[in-house]
N, C-alpha and C. Protein backbone atom coordinates (compact mmCIF):
# COMPACT_ATOMS: atom_id res chain seq x y z
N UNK A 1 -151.80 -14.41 48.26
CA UNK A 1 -150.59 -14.21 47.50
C UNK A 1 -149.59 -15.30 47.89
N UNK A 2 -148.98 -15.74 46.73
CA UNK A 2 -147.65 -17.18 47.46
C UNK A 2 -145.74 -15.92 47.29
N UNK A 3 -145.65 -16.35 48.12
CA UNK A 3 -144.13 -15.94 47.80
C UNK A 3 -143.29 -17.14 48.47
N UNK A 4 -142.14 -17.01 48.18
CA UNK A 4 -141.40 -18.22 48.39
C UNK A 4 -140.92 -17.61 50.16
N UNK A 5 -140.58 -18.89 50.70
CA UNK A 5 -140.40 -18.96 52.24
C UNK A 5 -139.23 -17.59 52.25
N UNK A 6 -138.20 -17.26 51.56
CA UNK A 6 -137.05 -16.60 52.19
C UNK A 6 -137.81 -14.97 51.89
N UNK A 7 -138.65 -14.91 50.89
CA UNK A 7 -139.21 -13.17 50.62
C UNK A 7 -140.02 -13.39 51.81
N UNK A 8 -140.65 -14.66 51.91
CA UNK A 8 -142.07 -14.06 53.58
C UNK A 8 -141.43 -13.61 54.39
N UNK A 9 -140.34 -14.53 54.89
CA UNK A 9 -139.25 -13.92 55.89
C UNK A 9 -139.19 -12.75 55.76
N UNK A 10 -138.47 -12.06 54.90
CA UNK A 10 -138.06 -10.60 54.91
C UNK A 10 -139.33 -9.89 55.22
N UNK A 11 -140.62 -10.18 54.28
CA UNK A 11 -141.58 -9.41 54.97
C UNK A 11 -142.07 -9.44 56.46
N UNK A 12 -141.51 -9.81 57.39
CA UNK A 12 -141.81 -10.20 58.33
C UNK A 12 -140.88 -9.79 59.46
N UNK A 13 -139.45 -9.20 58.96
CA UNK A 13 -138.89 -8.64 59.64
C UNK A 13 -137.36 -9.59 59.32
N UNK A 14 -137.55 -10.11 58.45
CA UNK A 14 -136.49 -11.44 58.54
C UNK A 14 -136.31 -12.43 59.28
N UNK A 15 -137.36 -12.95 60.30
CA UNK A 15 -137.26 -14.15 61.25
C UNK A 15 -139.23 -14.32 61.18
N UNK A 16 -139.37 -16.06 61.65
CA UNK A 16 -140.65 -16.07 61.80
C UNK A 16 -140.80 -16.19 63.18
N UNK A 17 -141.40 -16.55 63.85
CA UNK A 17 -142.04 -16.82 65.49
C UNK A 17 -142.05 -18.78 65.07
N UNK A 18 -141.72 -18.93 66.59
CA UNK A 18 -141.72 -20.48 66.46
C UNK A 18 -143.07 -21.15 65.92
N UNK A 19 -144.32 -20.29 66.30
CA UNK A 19 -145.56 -21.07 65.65
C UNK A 19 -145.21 -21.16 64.50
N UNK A 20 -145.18 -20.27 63.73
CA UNK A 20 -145.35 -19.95 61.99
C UNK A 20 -143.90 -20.71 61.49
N UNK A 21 -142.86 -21.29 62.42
CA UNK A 21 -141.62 -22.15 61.65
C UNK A 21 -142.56 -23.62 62.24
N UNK A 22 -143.04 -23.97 63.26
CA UNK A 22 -143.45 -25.23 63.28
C UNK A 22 -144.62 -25.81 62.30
N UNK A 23 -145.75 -24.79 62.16
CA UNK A 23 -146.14 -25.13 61.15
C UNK A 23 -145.85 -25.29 59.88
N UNK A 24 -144.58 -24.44 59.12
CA UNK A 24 -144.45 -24.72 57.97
C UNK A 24 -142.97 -25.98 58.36
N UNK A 25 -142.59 -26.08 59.00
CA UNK A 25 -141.75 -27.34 59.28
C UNK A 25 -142.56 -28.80 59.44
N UNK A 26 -143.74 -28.76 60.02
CA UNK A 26 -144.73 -30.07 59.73
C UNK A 26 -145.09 -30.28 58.47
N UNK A 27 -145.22 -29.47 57.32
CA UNK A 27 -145.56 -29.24 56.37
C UNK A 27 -144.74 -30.01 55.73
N UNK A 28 -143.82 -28.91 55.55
CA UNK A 28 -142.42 -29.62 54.84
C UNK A 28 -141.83 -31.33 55.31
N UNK A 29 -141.94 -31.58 56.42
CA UNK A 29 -141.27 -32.98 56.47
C UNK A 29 -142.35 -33.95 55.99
N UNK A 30 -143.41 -33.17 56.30
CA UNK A 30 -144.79 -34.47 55.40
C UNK A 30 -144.58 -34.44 54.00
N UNK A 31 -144.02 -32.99 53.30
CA UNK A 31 -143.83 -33.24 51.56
C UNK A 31 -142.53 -33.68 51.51
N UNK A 32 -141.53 -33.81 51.90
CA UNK A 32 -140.49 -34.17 52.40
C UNK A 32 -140.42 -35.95 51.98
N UNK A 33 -141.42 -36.32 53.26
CA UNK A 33 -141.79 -37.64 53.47
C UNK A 33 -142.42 -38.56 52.19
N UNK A 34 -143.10 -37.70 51.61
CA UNK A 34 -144.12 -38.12 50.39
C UNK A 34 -142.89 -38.29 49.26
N UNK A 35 -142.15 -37.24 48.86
CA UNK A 35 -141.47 -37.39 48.32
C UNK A 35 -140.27 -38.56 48.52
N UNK A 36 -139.79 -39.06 49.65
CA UNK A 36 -138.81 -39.72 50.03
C UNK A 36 -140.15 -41.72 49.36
N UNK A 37 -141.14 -41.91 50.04
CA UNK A 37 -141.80 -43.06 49.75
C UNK A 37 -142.33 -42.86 48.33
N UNK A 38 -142.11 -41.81 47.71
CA UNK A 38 -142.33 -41.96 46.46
C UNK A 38 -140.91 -42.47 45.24
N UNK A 39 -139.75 -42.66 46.25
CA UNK A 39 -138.55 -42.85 45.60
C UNK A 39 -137.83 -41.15 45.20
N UNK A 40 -138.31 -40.29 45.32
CA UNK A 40 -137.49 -38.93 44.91
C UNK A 40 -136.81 -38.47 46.19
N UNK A 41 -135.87 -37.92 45.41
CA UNK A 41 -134.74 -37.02 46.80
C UNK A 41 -135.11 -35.84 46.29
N UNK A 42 -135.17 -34.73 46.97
CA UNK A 42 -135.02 -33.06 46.47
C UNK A 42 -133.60 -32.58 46.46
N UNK A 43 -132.72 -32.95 47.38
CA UNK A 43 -131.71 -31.97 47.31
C UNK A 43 -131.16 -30.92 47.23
N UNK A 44 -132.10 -29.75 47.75
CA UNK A 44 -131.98 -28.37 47.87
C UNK A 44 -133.09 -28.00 48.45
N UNK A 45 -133.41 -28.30 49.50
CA UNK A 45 -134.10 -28.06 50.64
C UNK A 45 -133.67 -26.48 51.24
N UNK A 46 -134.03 -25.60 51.09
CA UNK A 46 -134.22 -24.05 51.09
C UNK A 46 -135.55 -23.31 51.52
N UNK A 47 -135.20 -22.49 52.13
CA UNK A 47 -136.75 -21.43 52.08
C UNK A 47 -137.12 -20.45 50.62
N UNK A 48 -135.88 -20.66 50.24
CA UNK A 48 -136.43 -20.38 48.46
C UNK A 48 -136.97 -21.28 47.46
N UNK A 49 -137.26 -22.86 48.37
CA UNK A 49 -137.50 -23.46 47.44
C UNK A 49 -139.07 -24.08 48.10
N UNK A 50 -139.16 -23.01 48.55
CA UNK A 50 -140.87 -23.64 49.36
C UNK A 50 -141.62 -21.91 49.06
N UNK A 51 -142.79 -22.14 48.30
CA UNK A 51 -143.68 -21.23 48.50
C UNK A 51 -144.47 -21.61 48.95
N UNK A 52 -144.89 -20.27 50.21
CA UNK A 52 -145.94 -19.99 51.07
C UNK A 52 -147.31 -19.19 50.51
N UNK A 53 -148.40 -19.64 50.90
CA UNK A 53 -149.47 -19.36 50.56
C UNK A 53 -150.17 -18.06 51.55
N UNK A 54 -149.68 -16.94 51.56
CA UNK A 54 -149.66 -16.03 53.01
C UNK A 54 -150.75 -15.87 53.68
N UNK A 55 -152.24 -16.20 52.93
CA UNK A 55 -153.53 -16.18 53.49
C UNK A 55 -153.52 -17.35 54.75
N UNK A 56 -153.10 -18.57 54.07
CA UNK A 56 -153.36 -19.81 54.94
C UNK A 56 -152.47 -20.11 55.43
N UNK A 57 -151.11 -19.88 55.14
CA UNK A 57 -149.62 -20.37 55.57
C UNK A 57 -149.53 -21.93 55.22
N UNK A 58 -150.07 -22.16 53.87
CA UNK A 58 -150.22 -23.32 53.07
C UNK A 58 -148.92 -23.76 52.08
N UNK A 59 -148.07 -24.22 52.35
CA UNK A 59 -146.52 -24.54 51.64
C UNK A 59 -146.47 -25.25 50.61
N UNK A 60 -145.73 -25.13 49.77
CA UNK A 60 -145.47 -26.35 48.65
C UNK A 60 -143.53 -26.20 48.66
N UNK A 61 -143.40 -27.22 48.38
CA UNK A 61 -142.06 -27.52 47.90
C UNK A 61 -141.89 -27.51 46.60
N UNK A 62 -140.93 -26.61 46.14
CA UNK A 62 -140.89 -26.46 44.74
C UNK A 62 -139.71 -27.07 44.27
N UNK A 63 -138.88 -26.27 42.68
CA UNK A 63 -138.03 -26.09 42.03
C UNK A 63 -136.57 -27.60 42.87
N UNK A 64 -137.38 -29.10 42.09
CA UNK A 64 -136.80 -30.12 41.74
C UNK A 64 -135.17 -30.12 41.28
N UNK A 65 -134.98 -29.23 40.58
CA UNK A 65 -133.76 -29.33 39.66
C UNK A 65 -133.13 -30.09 40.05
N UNK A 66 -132.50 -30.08 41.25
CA UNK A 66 -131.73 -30.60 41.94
C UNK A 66 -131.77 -32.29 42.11
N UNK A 67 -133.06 -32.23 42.30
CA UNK A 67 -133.63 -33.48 42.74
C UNK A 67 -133.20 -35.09 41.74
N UNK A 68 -133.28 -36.36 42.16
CA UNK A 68 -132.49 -37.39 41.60
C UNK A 68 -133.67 -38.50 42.69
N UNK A 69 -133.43 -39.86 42.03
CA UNK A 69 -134.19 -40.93 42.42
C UNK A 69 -133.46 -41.32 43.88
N UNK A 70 -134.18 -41.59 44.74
CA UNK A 70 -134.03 -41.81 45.95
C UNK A 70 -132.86 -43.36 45.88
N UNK A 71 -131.99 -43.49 46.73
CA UNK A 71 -131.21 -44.63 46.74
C UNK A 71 -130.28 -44.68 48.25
N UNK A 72 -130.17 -46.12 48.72
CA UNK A 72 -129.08 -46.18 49.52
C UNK A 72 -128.17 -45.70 49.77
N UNK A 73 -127.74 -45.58 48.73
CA UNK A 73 -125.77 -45.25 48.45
C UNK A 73 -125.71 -44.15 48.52
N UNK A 74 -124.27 -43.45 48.79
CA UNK A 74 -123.97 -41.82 48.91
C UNK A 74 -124.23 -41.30 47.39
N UNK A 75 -124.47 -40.18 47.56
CA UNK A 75 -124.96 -39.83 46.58
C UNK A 75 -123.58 -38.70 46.72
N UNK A 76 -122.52 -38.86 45.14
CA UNK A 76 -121.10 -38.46 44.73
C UNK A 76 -120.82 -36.97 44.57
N UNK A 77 -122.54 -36.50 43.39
CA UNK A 77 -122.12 -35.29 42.88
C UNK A 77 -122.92 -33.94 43.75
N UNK A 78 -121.95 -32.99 43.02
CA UNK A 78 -122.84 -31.87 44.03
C UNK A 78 -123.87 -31.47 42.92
N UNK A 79 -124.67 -31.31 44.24
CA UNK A 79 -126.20 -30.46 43.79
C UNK A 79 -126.66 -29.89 44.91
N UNK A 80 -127.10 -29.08 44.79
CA UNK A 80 -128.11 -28.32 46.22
C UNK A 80 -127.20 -26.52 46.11
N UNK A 81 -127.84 -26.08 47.35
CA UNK A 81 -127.11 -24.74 48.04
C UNK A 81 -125.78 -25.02 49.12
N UNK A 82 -124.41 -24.32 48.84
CA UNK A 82 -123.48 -24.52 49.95
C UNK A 82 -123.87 -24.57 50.76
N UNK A 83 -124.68 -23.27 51.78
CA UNK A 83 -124.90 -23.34 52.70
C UNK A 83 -125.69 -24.00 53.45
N UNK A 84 -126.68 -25.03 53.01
CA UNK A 84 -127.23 -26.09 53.12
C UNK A 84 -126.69 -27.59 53.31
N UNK A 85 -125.50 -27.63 52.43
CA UNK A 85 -125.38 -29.03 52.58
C UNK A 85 -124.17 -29.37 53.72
N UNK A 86 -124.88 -30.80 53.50
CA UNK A 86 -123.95 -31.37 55.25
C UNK A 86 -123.08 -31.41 55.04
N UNK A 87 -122.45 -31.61 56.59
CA UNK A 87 -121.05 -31.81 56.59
C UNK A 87 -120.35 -32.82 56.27
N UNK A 88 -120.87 -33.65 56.07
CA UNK A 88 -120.28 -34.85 55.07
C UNK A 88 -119.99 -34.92 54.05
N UNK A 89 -120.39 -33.68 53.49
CA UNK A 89 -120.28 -33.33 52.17
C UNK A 89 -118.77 -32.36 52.10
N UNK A 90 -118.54 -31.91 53.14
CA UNK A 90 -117.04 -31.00 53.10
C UNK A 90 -116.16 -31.70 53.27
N UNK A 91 -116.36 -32.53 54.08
CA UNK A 91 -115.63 -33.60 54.49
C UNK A 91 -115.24 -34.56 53.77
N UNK A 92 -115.96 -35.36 53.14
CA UNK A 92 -116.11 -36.42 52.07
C UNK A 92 -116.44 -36.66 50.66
N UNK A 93 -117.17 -35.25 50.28
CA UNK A 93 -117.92 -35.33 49.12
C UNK A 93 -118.65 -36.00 48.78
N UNK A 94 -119.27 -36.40 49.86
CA UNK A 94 -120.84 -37.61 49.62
C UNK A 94 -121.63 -37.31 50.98
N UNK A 95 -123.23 -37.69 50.58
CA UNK A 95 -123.85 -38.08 51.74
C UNK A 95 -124.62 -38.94 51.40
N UNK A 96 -125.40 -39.05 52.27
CA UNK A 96 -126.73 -40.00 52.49
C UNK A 96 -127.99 -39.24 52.23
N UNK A 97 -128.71 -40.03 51.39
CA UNK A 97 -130.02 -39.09 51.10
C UNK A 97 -131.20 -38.57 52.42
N UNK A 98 -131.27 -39.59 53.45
CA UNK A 98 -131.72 -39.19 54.19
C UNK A 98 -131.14 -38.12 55.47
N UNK A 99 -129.96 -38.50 55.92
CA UNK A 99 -129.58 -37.40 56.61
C UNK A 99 -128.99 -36.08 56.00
N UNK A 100 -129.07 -36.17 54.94
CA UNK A 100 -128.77 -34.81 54.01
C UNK A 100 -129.67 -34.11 54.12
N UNK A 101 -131.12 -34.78 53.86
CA UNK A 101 -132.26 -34.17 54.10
C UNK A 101 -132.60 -33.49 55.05
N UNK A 102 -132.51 -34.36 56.12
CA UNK A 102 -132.44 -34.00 57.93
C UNK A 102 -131.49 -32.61 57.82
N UNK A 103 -130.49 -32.57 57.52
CA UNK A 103 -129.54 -31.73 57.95
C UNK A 103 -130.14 -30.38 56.96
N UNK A 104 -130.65 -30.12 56.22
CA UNK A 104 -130.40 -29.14 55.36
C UNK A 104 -131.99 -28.46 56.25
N UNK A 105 -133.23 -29.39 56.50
CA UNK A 105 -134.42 -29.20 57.03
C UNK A 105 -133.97 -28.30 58.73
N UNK A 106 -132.58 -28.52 59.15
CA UNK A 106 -132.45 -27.82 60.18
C UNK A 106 -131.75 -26.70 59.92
N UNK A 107 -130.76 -26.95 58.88
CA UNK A 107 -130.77 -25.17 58.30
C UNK A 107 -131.54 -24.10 58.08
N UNK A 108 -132.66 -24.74 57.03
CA UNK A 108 -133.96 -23.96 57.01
C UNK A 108 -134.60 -23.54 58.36
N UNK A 109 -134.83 -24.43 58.73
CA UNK A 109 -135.35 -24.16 60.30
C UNK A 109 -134.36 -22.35 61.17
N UNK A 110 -133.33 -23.01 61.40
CA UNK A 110 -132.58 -22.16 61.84
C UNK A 110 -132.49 -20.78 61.09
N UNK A 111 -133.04 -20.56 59.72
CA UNK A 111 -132.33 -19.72 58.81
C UNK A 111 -133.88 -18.98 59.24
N UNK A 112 -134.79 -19.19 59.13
CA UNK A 112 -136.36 -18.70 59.35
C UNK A 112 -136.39 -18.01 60.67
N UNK A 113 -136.20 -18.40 61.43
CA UNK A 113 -136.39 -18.49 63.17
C UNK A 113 -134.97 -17.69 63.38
N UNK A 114 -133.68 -17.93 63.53
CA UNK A 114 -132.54 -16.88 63.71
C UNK A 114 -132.58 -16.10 63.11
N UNK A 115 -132.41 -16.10 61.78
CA UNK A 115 -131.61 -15.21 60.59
C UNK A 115 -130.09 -15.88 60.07
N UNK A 116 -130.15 -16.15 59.24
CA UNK A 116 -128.69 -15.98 58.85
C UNK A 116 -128.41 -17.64 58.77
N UNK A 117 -127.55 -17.76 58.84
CA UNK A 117 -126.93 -19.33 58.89
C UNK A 117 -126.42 -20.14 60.01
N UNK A 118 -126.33 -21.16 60.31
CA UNK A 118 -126.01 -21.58 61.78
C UNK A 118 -124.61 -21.99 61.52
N UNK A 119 -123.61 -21.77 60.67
CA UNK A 119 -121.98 -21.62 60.69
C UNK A 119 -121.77 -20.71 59.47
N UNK A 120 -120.62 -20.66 59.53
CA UNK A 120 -119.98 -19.55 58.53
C UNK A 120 -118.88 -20.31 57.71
N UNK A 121 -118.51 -21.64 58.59
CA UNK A 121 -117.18 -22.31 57.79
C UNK A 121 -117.98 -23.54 58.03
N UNK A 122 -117.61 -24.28 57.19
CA UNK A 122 -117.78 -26.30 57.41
C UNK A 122 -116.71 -27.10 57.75
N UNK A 123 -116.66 -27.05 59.47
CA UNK A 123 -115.72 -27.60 59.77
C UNK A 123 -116.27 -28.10 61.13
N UNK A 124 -116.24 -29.43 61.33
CA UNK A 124 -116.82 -30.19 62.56
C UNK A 124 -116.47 -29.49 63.87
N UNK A 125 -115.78 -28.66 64.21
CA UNK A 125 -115.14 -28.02 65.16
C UNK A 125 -115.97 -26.65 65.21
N UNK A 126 -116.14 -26.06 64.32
CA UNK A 126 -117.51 -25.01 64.48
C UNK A 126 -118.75 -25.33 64.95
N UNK A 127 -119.13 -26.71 64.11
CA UNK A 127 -120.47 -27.49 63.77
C UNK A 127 -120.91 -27.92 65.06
N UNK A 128 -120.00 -27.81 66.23
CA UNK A 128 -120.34 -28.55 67.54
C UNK A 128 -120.88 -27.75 68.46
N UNK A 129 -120.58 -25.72 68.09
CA UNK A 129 -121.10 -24.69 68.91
C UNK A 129 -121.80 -23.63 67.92
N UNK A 130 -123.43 -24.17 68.17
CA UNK A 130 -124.25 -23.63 67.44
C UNK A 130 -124.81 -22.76 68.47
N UNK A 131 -125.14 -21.59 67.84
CA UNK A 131 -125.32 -20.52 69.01
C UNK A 131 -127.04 -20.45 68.26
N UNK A 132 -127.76 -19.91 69.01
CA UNK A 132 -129.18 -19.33 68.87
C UNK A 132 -129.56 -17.97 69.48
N UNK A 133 -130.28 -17.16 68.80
CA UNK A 133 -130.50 -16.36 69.62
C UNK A 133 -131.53 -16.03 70.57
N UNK A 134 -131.73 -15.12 71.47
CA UNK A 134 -132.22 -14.80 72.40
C UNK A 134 -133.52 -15.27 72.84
N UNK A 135 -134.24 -16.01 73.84
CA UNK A 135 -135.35 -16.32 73.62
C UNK A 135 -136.40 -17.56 73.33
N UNK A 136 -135.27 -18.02 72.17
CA UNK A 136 -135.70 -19.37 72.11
C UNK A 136 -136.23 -20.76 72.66
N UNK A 137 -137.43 -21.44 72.19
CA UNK A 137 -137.62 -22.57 73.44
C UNK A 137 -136.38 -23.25 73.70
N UNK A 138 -136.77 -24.41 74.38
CA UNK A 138 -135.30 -25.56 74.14
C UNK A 138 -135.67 -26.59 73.10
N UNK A 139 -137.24 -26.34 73.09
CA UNK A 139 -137.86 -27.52 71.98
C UNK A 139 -136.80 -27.12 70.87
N UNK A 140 -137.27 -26.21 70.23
CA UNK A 140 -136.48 -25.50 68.81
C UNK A 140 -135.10 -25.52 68.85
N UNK A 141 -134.35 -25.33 70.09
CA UNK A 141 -132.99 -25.66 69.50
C UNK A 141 -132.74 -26.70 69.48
N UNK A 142 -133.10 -27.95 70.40
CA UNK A 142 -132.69 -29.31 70.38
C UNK A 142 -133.52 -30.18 69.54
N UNK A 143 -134.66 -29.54 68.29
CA UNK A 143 -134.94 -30.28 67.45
C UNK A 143 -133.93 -29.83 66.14
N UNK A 144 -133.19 -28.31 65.99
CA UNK A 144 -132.17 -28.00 65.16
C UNK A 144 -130.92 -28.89 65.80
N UNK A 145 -130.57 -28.87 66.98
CA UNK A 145 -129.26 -29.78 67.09
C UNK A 145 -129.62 -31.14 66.65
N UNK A 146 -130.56 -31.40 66.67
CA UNK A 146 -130.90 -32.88 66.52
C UNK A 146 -130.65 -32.84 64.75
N UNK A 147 -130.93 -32.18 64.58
CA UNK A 147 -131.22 -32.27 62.76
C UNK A 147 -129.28 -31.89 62.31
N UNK A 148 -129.04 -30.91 62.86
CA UNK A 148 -127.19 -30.50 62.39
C UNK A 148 -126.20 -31.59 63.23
N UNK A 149 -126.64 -33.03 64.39
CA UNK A 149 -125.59 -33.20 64.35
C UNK A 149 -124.35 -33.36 63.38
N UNK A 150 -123.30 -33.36 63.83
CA UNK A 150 -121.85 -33.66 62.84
C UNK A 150 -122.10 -34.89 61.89
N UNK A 151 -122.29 -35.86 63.22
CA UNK A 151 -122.65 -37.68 62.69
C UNK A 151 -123.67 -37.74 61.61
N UNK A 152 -123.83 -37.77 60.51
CA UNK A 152 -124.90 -38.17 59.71
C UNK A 152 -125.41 -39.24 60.06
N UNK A 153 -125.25 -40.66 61.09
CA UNK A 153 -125.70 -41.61 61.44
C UNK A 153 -126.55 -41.34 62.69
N UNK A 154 -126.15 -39.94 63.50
CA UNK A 154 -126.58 -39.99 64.46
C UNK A 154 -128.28 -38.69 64.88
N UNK A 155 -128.25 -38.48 63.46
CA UNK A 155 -129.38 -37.68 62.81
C UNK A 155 -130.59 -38.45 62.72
N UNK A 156 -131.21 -37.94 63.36
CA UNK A 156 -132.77 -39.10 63.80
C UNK A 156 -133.31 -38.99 62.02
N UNK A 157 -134.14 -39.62 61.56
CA UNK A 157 -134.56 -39.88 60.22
C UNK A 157 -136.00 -39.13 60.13
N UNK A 158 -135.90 -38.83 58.73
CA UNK A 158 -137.88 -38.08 58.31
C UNK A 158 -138.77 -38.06 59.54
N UNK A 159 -138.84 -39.79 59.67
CA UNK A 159 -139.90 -40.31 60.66
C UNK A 159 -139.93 -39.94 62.03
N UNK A 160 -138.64 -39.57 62.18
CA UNK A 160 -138.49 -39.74 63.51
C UNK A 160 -138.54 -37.96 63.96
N UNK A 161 -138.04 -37.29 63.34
CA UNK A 161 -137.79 -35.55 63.13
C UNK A 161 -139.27 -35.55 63.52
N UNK A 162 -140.54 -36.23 62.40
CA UNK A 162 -141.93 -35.81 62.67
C UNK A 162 -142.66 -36.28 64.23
N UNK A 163 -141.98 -36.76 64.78
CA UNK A 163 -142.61 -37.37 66.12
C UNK A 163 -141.63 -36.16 67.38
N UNK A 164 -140.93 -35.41 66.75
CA UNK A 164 -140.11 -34.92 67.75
C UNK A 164 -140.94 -33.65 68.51
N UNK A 165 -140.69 -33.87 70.02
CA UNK A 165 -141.82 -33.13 70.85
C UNK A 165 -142.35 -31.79 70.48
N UNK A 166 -141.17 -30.54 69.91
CA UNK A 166 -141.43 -29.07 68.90
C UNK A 166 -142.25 -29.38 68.52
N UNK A 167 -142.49 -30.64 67.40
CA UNK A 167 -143.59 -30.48 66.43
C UNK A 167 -145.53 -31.01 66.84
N UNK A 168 -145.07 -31.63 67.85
CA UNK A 168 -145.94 -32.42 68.27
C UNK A 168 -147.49 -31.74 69.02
């Protein structure tokens, strides 16, 4: 049966176990990746926008809408989920296609594995004390801090997220 990443969650108690977020997080930054060298951005990077395959825990990235041709430049208009997009975007009303990406891939992350959202307001002063709960490796939170810093420059890239020790 496929259901999309945020219904598996709920069946599951509403959080996954770090195996079952690292595997569908390798997943995702490889379709992620494909998509980025193919010239496409997604822009709404969600667990509603990935169905899971529940036999195999086999992912696809779905529902494009959002999505626009990959480019340098900030990208002006909104598209995506609030609670997803970076903080550069509250701030400025633009980001960068790649650390937008980064940043929204550690929401998901966080949203699977915690519950809930990793701020409540978008304001760099929240964004700096991300709490986790109970339990957690240090791999998993410092591959989510790595993905939510504030700096959109200082957000390691696709390539670099996939080499990071969690996933490895």
């Amino acid at each position: 049966m496929k259901l999309d990443l945020y219904d598996y969650c709920q069946e599951q108690g509403g959080v996954l176990n770090e195996d079952e977020a690292r595997n569908i997080t390798r997943q995702l930054l490889g379709a992620l990746q494909h998509c980025h060298d193919r010239g496409v951005v997604h822009r709404d990077v969600k667990a509603e926008n990935i169905l899971i395959q529940t036999d195999t825990k086999e992912i696809k990235l779905i529902d494009f809408g959002c999505g626009d041709l990959l480019k340098d430049t900030p990208y002006t208009d909104l598209a995506g989920t609030e609670d997803y997009l970076p903080l550069e975007w509250f701030e400025k009303e633009k980001f960068l296609a790649g650390p937008g990406t980064v940043w929204s891939v550690g929401v998901m992350m966080y949203n699977i594995v915690c519950g809930g959202f990793p701020f409540t307001t978008f304001t760099s002063k929240e964004m700096r004390h991300l709490e986790f709960r109970a339990g957690l490796s240090k791999g998993f939170k410092d591959i989510v801090r790595c993905c939510l810093r504030p700096r959109a420059e200082d957000r390691p890239t696709l390539e670099q997220l996939q080499q990071h020790s969690w996933l490895c």
